[in-house]
C-alpha atoms as a PDB file:
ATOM      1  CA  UNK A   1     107.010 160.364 103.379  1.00  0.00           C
ATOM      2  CA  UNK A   2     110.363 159.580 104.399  1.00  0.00           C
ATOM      3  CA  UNK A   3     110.135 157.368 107.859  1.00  0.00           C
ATOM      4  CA  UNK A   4     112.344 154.688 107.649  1.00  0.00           C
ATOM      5  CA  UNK A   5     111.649 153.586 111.534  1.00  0.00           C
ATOM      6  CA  UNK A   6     109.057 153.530 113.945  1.00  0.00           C
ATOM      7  CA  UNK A   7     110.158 156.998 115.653  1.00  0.00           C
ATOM      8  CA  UNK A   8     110.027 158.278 112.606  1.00  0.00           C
ATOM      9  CA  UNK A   9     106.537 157.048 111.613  1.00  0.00           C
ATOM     10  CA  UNK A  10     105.493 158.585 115.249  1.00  0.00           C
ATOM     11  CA  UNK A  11     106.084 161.991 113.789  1.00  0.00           C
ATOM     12  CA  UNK A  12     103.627 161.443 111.057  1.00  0.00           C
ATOM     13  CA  UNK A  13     100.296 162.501 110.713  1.00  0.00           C
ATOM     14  CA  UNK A  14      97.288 159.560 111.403  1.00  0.00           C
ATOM     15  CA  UNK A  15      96.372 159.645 107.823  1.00  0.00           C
ATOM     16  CA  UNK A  16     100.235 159.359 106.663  1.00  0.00           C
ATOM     17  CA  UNK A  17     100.659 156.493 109.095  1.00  0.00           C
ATOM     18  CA  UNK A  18      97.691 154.519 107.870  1.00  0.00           C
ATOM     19  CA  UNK A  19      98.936 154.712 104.465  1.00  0.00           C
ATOM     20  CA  UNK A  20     102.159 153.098 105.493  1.00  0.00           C
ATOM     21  CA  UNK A  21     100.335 150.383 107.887  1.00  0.00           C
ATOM     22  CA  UNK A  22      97.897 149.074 105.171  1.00  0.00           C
ATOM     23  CA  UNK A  23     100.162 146.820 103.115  1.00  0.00           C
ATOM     24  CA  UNK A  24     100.670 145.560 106.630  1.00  0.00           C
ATOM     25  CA  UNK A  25      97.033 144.080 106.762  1.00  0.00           C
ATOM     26  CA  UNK A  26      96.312 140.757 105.642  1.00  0.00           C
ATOM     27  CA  UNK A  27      93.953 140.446 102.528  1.00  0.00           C
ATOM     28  CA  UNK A  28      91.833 137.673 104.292  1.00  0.00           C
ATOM     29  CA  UNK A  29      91.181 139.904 107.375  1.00  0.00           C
ATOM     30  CA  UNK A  30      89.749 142.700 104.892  1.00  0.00           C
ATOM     31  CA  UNK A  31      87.628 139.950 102.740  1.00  0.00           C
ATOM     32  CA  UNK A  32      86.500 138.133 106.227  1.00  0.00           C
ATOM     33  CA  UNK A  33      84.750 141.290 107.515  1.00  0.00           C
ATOM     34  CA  UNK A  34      84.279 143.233 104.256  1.00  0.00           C
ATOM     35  CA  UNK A  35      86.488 145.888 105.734  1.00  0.00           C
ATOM     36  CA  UNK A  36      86.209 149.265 103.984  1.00  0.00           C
ATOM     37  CA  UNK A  37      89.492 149.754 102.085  1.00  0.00           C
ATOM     38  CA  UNK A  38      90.321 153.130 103.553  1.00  0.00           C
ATOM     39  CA  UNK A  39      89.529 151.748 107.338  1.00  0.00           C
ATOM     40  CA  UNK A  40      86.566 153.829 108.177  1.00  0.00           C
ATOM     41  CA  UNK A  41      83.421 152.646 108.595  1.00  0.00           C
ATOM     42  CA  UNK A  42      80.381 154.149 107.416  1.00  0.00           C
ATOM     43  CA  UNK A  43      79.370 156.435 109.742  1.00  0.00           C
ATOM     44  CA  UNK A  44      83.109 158.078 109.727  1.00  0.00           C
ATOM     45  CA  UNK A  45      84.516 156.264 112.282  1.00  0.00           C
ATOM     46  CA  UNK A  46      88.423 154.846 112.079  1.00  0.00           C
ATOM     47  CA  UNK A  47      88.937 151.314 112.259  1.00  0.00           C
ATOM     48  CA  UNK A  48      92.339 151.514 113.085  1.00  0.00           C
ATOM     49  CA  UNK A  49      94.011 153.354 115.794  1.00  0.00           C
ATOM     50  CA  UNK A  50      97.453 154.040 116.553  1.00  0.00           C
ATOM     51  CA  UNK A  51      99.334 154.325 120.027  1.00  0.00           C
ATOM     52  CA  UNK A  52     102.783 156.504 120.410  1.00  0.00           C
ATOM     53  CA  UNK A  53     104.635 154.900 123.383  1.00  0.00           C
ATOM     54  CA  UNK A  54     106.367 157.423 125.805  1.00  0.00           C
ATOM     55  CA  UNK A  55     109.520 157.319 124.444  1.00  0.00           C
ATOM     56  CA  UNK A  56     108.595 157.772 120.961  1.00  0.00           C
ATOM     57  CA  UNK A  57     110.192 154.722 119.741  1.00  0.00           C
ATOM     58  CA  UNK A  58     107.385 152.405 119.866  1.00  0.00           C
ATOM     59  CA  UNK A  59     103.802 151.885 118.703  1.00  0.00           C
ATOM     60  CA  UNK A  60     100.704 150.466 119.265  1.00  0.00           C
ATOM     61  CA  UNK A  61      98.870 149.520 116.056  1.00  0.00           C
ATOM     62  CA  UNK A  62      94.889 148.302 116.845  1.00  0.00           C
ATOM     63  CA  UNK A  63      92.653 147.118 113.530  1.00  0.00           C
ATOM     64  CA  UNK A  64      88.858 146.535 114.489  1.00  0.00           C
ATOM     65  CA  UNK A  65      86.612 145.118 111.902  1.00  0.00           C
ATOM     66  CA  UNK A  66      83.636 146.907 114.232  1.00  0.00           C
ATOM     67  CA  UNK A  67      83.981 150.342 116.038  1.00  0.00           C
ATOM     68  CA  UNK A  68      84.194 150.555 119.467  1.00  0.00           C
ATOM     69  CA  UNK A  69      84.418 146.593 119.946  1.00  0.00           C
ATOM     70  CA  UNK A  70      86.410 145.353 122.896  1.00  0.00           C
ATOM     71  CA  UNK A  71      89.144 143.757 121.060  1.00  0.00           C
ATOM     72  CA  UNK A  72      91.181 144.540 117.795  1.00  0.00           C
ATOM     73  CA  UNK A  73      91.008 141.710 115.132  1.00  0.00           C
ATOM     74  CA  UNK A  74      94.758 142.503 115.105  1.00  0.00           C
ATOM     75  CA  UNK A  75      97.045 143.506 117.400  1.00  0.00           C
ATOM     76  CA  UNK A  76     100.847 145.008 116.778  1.00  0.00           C
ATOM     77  CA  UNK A  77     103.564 146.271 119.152  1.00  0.00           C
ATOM     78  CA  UNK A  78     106.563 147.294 117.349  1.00  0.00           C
ATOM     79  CA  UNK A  79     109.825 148.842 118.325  1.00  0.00           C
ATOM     80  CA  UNK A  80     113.195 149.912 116.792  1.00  0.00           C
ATOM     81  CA  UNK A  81     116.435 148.341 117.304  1.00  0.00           C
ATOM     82  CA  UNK A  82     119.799 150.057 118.203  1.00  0.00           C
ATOM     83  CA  UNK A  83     120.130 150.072 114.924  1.00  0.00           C
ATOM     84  CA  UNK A  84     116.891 150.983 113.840  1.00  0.00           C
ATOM     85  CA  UNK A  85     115.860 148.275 112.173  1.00  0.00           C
ATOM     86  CA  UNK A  86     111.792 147.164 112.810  1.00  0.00           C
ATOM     87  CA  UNK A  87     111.626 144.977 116.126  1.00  0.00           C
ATOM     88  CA  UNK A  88     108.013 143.170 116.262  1.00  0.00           C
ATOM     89  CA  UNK A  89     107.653 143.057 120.125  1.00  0.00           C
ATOM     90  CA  UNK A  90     103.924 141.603 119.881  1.00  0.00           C
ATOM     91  CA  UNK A  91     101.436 140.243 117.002  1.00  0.00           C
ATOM     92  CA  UNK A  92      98.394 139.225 117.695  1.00  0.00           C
ATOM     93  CA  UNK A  93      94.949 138.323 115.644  1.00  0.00           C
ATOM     94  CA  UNK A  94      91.864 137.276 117.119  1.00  0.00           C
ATOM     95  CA  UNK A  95      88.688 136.312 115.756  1.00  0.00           C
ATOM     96  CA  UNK A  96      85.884 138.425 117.368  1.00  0.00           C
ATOM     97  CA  UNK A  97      83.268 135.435 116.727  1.00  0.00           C
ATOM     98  CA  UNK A  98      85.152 133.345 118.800  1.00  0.00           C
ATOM     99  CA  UNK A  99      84.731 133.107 122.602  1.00  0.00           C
ATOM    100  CA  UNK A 100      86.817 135.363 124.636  1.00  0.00           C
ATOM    101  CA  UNK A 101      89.004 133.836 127.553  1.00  0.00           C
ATOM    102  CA  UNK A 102      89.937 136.675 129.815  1.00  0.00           C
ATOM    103  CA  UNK A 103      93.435 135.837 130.502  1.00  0.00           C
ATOM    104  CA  UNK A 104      94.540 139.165 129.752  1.00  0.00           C
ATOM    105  CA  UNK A 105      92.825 140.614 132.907  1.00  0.00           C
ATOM    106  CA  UNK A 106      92.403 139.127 136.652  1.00  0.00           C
ATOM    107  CA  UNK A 107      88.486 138.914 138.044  1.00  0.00           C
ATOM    108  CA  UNK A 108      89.106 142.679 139.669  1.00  0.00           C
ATOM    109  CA  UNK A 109      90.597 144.143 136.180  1.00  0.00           C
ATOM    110  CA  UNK A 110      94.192 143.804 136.577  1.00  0.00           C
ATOM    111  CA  UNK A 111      95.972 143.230 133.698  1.00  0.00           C
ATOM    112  CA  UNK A 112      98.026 140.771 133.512  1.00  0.00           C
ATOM    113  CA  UNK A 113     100.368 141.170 130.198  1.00  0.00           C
ATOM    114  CA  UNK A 114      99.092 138.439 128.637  1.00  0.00           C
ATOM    115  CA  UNK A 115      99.823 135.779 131.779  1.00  0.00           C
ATOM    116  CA  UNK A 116     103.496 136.987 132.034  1.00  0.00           C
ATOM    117  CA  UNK A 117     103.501 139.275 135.186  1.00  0.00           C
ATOM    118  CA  UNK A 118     100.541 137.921 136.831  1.00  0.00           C
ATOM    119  CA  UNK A 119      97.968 134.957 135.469  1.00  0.00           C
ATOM    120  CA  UNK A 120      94.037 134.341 135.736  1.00  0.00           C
ATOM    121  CA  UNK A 121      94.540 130.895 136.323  1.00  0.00           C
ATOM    122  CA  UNK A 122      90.730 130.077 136.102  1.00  0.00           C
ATOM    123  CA  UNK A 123      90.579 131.832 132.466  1.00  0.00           C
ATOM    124  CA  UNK A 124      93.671 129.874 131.476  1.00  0.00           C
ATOM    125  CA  UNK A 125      92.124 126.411 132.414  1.00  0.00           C
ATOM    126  CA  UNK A 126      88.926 127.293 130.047  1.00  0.00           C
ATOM    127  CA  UNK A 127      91.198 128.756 127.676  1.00  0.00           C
ATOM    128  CA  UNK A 128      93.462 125.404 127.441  1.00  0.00           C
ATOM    129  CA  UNK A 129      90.242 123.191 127.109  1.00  0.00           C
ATOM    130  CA  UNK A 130      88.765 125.168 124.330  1.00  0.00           C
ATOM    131  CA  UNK A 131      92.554 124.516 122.301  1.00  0.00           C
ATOM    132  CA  UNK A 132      93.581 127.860 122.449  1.00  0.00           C
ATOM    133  CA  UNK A 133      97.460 128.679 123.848  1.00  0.00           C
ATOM    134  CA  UNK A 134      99.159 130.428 126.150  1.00  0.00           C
ATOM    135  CA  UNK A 135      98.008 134.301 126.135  1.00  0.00           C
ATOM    136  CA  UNK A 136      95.449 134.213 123.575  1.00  0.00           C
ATOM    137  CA  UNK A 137      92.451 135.652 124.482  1.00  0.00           C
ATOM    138  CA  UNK A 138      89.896 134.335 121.202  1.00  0.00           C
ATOM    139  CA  UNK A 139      90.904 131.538 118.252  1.00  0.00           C
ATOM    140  CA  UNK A 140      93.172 133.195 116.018  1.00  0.00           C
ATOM    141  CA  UNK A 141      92.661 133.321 111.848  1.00  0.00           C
ATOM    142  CA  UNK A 142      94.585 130.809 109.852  1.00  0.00           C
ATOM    143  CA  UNK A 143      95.813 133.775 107.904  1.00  0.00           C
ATOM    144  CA  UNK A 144     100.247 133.556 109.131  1.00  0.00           C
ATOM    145  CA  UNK A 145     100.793 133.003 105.842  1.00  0.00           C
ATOM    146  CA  UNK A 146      99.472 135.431 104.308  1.00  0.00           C
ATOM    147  CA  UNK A 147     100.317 138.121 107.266  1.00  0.00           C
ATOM    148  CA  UNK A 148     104.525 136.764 107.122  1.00  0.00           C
ATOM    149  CA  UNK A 149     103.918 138.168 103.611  1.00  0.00           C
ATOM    150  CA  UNK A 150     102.018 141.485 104.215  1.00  0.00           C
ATOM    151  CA  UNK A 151     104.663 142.529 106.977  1.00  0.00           C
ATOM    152  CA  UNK A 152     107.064 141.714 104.627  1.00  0.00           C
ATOM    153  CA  UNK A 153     105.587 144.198 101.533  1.00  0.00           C
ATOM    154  CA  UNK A 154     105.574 146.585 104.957  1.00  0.00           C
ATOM    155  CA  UNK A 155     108.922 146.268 106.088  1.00  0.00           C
ATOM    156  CA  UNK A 156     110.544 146.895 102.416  1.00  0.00           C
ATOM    157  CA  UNK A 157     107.665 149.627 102.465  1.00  0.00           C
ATOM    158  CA  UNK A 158     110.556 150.834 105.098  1.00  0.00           C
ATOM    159  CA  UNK A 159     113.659 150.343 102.993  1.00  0.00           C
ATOM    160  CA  UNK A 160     114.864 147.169 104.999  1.00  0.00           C
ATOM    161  CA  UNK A 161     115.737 143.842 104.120  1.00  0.00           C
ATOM    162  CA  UNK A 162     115.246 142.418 107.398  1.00  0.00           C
ATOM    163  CA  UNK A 163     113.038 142.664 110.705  1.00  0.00           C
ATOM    164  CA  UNK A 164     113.536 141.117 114.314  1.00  0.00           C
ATOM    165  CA  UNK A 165     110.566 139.624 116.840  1.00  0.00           C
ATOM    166  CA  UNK A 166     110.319 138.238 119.742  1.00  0.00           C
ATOM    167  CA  UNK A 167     108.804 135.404 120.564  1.00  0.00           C
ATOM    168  CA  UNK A 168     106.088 135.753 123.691  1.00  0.00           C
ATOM    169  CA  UNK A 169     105.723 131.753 123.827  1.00  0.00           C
ATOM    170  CA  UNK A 170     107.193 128.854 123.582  1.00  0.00           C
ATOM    171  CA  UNK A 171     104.827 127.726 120.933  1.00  0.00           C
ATOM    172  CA  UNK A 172     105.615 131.447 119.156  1.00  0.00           C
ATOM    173  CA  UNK A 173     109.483 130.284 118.596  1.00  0.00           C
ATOM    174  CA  UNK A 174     108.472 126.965 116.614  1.00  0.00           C
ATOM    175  CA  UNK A 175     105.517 128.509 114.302  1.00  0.00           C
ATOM    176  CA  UNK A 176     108.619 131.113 113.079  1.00  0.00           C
ATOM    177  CA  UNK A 177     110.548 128.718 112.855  1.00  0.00           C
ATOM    178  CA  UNK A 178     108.275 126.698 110.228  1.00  0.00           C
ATOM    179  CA  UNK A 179     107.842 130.294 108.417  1.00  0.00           C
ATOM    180  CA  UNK A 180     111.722 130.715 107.822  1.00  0.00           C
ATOM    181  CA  UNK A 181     113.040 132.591 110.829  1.00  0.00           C
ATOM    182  CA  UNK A 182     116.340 132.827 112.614  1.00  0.00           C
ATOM    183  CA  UNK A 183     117.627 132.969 115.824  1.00  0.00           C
ATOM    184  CA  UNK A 184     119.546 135.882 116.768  1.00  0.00           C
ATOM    185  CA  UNK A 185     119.545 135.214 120.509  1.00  0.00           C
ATOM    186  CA  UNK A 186     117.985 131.654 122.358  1.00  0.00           C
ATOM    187  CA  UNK A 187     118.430 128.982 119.630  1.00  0.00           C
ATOM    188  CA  UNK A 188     120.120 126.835 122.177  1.00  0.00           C
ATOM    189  CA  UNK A 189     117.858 127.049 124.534  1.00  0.00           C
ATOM    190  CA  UNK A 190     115.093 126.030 122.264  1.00  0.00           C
ATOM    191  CA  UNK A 191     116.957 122.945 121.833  1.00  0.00           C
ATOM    192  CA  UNK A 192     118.256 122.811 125.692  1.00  0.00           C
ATOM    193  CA  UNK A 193     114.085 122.668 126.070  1.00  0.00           C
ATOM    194  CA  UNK A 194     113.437 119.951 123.650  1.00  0.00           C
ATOM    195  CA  UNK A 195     116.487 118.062 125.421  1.00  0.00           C
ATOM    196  CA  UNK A 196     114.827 118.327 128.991  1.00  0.00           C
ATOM    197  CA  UNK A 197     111.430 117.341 127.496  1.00  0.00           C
ATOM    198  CA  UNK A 198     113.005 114.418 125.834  1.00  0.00           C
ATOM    199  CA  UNK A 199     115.337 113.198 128.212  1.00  0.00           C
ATOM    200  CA  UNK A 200     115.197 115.223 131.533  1.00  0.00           C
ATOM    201  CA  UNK A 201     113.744 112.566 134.399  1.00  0.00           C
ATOM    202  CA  UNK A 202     113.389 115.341 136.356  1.00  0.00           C
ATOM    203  CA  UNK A 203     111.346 117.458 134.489  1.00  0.00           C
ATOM    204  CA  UNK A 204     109.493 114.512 132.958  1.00  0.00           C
ATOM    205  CA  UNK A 205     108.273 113.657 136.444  1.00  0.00           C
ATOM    206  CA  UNK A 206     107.050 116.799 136.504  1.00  0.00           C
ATOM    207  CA  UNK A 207     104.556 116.331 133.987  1.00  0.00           C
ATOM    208  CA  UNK A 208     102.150 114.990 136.478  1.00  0.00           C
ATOM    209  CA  UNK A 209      99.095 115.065 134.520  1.00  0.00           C
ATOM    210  CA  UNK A 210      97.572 118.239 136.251  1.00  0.00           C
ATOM    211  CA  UNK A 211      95.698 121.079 134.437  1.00  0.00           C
ATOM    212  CA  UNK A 212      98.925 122.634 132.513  1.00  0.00           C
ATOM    213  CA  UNK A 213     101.690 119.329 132.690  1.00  0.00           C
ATOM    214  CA  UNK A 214     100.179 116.623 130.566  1.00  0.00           C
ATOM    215  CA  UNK A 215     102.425 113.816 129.763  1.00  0.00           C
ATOM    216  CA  UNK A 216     101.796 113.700 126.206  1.00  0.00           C
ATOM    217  CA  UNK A 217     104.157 117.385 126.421  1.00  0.00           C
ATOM    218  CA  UNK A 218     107.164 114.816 125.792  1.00  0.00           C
ATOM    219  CA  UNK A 219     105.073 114.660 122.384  1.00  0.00           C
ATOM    220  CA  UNK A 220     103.518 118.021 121.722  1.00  0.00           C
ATOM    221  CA  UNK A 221     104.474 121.555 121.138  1.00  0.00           C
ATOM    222  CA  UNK A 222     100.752 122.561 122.470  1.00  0.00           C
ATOM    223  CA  UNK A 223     101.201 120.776 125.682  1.00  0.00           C
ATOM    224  CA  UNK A 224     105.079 121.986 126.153  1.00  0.00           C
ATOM    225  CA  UNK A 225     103.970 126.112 126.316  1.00  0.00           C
ATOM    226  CA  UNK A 226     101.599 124.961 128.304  1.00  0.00           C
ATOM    227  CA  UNK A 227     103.862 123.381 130.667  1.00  0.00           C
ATOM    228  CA  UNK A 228     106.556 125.999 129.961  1.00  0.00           C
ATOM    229  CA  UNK A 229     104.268 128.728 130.444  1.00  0.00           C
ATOM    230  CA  UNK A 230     103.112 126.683 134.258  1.00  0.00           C
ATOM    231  CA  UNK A 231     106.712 127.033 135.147  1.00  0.00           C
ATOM    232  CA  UNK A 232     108.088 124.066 134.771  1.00  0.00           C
ATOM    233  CA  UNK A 233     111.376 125.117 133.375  1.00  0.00           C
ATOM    234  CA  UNK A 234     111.512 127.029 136.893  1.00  0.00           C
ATOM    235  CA  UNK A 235     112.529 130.173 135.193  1.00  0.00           C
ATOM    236  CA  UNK A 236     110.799 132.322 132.945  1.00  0.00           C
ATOM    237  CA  UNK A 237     110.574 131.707 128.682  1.00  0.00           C
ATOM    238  CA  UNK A 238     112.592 134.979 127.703  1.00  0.00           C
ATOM    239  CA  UNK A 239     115.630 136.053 126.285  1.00  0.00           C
ATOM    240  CA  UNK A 240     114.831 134.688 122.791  1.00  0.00           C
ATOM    241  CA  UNK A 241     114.644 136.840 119.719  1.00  0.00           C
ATOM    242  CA  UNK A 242     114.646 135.530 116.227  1.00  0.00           C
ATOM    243  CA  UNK A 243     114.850 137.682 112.816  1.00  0.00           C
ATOM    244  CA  UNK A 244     113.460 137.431 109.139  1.00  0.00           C
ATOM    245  CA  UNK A 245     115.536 138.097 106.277  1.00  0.00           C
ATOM    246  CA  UNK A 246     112.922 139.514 103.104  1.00  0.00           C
ATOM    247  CA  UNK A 247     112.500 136.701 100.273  1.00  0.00           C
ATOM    248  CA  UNK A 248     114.514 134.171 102.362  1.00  0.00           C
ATOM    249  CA  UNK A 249     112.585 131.055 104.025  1.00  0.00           C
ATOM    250  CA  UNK A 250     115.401 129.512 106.262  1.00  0.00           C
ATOM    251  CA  UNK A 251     115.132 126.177 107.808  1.00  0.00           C
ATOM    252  CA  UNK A 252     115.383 125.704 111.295  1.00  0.00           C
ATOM    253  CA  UNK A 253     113.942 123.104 113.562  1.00  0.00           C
ATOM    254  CA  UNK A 254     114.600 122.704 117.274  1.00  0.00           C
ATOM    255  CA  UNK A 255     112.220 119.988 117.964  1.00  0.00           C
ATOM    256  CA  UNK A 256     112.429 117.706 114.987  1.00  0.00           C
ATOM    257  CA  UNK A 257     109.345 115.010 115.000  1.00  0.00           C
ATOM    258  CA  UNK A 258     107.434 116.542 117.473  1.00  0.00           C
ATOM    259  CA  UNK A 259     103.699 117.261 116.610  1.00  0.00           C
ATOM    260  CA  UNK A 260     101.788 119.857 117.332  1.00  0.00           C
ATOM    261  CA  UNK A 261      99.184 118.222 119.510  1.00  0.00           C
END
């Protein structure tokens, strides 16, 4: 098989692509659920499904650890670059024992991209309480770790020595950073953030102690994307993208000393 880049993997057959997507899977997620190594379960069904975007240049990868259950245990959006390199625009795991928080959808079935576009206000509150962040629907795995290093193994799978991502969330931006990621676009406005939340009166006096501005987000990353993700910046978290070099843990930290919660 010789796909170097997402297009090309959309050409492939679905039993070609799995074969490239498994070193992408976490270990743990196969051991947690006793996953079948070739992804079908038992009665023949596929436990992972795959998604060709319109243009051909991106794709939808779905792993379930249970046919035809509502959500995928993980979730992957990826993209090519101008340059064809592997662009991660989404990465998601979620434990399907956990409650679900449907801030994914309004009350009437609208989506709402994960609170970007549109939010379910209601689901967020209940989400918040229960210590999950912005846009995650169920408690995550504590497998990063481990999954840094499987898309690693995947991306090399792809003859590269580097991948870009970009970061939904706030909170998204500092976890990379503690893995060994680099900014290629937004590093100064990670740090013009932890300025204002430091310093900034004026945003400070916004953190007025309702649902999604707690004061203590002078003092927390979890409380910050909150806040951030409230509006409280007064413009939308985008235009950051960071990028992994294979083998190479950088260190970056644009809020030194501040905990996560």
């Amino acid at each position: 098989m010789n796909a170097y880049t997402i297009a090309g993997i959309n050409t492939l057959s679905n039993k070609e692509k799995r074969e490239i997507f498994l070193p992408l899977i976490p270990r743990g997620l196969f051991e947690r659920f006793s996953l079948p190594a070739d992804l079908f379960d038992g009665d023949g069904n596929s436990l992972i499904t795959f998604d060709k975007g319109p243009e051909g240049q991106d794709l939808e990868l779905k792993i379930f650890h249970q046919y035809g259950f509502r959500d995928p245990i993980l979730y992957s959006h990826l993209t090519d670059t101008l340059l064809s390199q592997v662009h991660v625009l989404l990465y998601i795991m979620n434990d399907p024992t956990s409650p679900r928080f449907d801030v994914d959808f309004l009350p009437d079935g609208t989506p709402t991209n994960f609170g970007t576009s549109i939010r379910n206000v209601p689901a967020e509150e209940a989400a918040m309480a229960a210590g999950l962040l912005p846009g995650q629907i169920r408690r995550g795995f504590n497998l990063l770790s481990e999954a840094v290093v499987a898309f690693e193994d995947f991306v090399e799978g792809l003859k590269h020595t580097m991948y870009f991502l970009e970061p939904l969330y706030y909170h998204n931006a500092i976890i990379f950073e503690r893995y060994g990621y680099k900014y290629q676009e937004g590093k100064r406005r990670m740090e013009e953030i932890h300025r204002r939340f430091s310093e900034d009166t004026i945003l400070i006096d916004k953190l007025d102690g309702t649902t999604f501005r707690k004061p203590e987000a002078q003092q927390s990353i979890f409380y910050r994307s909150w806040a951030i993700h409230d509006g409280i910046l007064e413009e939308p978290y985008t235009d950051v993208t960071m990028y992994k070099v294979l083998g190479i843990k950088d260190k970056l930290n644009t809020a030194p000393d501040i905990p996560w919660i």
